[in-house]
Protein backbone atom coordinates (compact mmCIF):
# COMPACT_ATOMS: atom_id res chain seq x y z
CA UNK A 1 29.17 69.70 -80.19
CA UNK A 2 26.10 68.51 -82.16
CA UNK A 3 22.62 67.22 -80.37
CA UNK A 4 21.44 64.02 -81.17
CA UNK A 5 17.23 65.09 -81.35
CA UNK A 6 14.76 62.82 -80.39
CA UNK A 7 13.57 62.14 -83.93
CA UNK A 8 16.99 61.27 -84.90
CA UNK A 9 17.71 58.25 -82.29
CA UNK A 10 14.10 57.26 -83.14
CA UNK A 11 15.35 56.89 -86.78
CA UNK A 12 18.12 55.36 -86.50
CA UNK A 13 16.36 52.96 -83.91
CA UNK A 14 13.69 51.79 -86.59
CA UNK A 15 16.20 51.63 -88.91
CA UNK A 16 18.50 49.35 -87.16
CA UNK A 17 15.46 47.46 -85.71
CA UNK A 18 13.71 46.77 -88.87
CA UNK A 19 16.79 45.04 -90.82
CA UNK A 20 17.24 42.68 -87.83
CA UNK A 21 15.19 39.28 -89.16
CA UNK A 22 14.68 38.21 -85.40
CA UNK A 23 12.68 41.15 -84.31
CA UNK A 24 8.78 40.14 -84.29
CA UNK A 25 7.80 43.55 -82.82
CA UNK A 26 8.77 47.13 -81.27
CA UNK A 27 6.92 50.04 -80.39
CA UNK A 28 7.94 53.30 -77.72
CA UNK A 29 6.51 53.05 -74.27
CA UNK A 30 6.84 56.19 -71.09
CA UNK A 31 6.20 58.86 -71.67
CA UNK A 32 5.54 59.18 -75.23
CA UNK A 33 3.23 56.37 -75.23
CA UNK A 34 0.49 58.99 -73.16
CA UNK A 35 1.82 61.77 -75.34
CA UNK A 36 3.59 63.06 -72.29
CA UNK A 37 6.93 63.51 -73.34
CA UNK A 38 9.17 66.57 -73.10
CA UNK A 39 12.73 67.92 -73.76
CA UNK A 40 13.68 66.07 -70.66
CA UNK A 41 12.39 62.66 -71.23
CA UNK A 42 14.03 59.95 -72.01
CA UNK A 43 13.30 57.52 -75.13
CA UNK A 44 11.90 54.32 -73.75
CA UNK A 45 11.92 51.11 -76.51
CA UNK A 46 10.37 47.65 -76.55
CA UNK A 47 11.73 45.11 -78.51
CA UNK A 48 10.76 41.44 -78.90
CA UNK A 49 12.62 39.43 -80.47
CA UNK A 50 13.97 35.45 -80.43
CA UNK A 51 15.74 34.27 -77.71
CA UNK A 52 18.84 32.97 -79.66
CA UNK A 53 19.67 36.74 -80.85
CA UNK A 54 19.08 38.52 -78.15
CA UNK A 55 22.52 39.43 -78.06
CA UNK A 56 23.25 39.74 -81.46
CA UNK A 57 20.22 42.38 -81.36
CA UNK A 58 21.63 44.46 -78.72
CA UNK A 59 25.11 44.64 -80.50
CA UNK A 60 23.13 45.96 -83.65
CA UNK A 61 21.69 48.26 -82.29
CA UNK A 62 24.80 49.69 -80.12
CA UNK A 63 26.40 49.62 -83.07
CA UNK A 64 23.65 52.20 -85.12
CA UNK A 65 23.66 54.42 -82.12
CA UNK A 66 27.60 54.85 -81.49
CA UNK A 67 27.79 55.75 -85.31
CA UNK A 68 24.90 58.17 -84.55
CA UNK A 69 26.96 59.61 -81.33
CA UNK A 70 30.75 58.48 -81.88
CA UNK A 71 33.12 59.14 -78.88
C-alpha cells in the first residue's frame, strides 16, 4: 500500500485548483498556517470561488484526489 505524503495532496490540490477559472483565491489554514503541523495533522484548504460553480469545483477537485488515492 503506498502513502499519499502531505506534499503530494498539496500538489495535486494546487494543481487541480489553479486550472479551475472560478477560483479567485486559496491558501492552507490549521495548523500549517502557525507552522504547527505534524505527521498527524490534517491538511486544512480555503477556497473561494463563484457561487454558480461551487459544485462544479468540488467535483474537480474529488476527481484529482481519487486519481491520487483510487479505491
Amino acid at each position: 500500500m503506498n502513502t499519499v505524503t502531505r506534499s503530494q495532496l498539496l500538489g495535486v490540490l494546487q494543481h487541480a485548483l489553479q486550472h479551475i477559472e472560478a477560483v479567485e483565491a486559496a491558501w492552507e489554514g490549521g495548523s500549517a498556517a502557525f507552522g504547527g503541523e505534524d505527521g498527524l495533522s490534517d491538511v486544512d484548504v480555503v477556497v473561494v470561488v463563484a457561487d454558480d460553480a461551487i459544485e462544479a469545483t468540488f467535483a474537480q477537485v474529488e476527481a484529482a484526489l481519487q486519481a491520487l488515492s483510487p479505491g
